[in-house]
C-alpha atoms as a PDB file:
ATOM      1  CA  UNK A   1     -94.592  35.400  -2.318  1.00  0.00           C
ATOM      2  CA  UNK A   2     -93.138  33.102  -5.149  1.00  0.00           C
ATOM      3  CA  UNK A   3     -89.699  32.306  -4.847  1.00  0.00           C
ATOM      4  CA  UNK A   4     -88.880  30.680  -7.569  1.00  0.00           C
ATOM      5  CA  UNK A   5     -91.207  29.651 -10.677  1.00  0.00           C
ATOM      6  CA  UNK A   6     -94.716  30.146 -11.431  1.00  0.00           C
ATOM      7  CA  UNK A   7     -97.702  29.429  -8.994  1.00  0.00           C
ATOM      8  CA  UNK A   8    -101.105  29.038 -10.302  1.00  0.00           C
ATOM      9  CA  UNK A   9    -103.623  30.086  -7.129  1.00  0.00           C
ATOM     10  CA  UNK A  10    -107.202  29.183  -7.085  1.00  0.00           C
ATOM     11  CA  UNK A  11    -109.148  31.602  -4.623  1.00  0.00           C
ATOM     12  CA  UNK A  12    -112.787  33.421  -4.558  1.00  0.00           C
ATOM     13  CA  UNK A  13    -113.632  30.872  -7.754  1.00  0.00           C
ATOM     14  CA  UNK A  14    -110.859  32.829 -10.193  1.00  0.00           C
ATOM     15  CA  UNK A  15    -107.627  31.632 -11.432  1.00  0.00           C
ATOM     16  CA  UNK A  16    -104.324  33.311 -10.668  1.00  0.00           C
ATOM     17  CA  UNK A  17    -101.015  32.914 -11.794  1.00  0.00           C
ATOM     18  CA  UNK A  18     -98.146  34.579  -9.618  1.00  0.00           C
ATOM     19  CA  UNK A  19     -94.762  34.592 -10.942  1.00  0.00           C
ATOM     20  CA  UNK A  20     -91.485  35.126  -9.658  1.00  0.00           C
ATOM     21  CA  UNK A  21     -90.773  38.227  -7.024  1.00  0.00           C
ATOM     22  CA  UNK A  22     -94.825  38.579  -7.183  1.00  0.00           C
ATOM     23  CA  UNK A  23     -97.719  37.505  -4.302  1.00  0.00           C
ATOM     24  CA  UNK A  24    -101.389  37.816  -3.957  1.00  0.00           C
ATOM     25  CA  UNK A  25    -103.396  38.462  -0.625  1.00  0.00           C
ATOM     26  CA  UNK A  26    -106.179  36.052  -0.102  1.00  0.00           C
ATOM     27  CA  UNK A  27    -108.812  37.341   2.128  1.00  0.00           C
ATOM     28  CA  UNK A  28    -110.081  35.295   5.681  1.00  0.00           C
ATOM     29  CA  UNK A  29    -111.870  32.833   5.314  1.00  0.00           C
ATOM     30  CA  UNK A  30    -111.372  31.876   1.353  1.00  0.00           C
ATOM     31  CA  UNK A  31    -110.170  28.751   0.411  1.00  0.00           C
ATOM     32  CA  UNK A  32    -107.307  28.353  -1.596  1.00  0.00           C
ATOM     33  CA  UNK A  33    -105.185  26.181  -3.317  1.00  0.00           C
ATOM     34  CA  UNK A  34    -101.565  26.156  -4.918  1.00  0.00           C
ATOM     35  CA  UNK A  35    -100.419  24.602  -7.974  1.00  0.00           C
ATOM     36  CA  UNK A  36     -97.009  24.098  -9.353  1.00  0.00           C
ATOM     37  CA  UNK A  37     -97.054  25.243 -12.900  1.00  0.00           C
ATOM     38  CA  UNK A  38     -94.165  23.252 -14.356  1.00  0.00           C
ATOM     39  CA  UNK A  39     -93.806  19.634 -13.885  1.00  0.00           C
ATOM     40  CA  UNK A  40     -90.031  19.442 -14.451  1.00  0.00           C
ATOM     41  CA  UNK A  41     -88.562  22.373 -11.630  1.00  0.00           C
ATOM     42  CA  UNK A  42     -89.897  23.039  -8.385  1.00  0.00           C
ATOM     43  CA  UNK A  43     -92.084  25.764  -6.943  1.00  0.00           C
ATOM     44  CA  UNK A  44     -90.574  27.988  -3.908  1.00  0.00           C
ATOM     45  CA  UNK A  45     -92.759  30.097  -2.020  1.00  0.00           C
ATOM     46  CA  UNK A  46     -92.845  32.056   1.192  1.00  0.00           C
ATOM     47  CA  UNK A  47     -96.280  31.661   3.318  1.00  0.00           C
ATOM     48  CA  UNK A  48     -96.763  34.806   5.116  1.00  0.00           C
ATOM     49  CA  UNK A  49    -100.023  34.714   7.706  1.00  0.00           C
ATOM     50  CA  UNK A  50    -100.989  38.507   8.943  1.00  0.00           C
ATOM     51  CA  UNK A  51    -102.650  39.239  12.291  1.00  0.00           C
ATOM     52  CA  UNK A  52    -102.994  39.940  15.888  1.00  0.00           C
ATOM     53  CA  UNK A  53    -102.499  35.969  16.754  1.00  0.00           C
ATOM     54  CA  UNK A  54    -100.730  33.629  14.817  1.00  0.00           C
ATOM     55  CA  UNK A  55    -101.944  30.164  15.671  1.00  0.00           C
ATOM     56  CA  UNK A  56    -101.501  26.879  13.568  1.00  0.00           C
ATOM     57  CA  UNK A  57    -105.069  26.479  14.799  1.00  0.00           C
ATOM     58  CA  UNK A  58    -106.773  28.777  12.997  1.00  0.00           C
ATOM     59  CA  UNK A  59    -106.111  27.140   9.715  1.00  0.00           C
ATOM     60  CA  UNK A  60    -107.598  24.378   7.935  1.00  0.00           C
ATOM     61  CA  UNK A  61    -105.749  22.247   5.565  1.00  0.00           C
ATOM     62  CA  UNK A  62    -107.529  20.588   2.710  1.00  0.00           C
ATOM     63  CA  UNK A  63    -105.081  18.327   0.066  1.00  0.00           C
ATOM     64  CA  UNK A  64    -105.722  16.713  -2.866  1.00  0.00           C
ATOM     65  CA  UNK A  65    -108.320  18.344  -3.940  1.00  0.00           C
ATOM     66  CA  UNK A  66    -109.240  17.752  -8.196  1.00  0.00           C
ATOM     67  CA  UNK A  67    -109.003  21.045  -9.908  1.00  0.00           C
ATOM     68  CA  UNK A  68    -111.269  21.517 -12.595  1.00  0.00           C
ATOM     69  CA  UNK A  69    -109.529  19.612 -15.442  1.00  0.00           C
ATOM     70  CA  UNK A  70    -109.906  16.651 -13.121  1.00  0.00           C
ATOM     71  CA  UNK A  71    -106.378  16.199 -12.629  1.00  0.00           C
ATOM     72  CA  UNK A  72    -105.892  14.052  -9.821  1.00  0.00           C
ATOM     73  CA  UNK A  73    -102.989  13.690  -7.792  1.00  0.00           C
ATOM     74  CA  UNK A  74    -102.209  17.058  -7.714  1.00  0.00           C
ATOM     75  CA  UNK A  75    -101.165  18.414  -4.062  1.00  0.00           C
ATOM     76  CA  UNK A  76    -103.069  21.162  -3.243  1.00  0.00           C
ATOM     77  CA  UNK A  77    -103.218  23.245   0.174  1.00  0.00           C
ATOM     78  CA  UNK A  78    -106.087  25.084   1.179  1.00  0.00           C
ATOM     79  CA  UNK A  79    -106.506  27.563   3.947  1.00  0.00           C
ATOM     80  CA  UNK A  80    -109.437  28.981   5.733  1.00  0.00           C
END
């Protein structure tokens, strides 16, 4: 769930832009990746992970990946 600003979410090869008080679920096994939409404040969001076990393990962190205007240097997460 966003906190506070504007989150642009890549997942399943679509674009997504979550705003304020709003959240998207992003199924097992997609990658992902989260973008800060405004270079001046920050972005504030709350991870949630769903499931029987919760394990640190299970998930596969990918950063710095280019997105496709070839911006590099942007931190990205990705989870599968």
């Amino acid at each position: 769930m966003v906190f506070l600003g504007t989150a642009r979410v890549f997942y399943a090869e679509k674009t997504y832009l979550i705003g304020e008080n709003k959240s998207t679920d992003i199924p097992i096994g997609v990658a992902d990746a989260i973008e800060n939409t405004c270079q001046i404040n920050p972005l504030e969001l709350i991870e949630v992970h769903i499931g029987a076990i919760l394990d640190e393990r299970d998930i596969k962190r990918i950063n710095s990946i280019n997105d496709k205007n070839n911006n590099k240097n942007n931190d990205y997460y990705g989870y599968l």
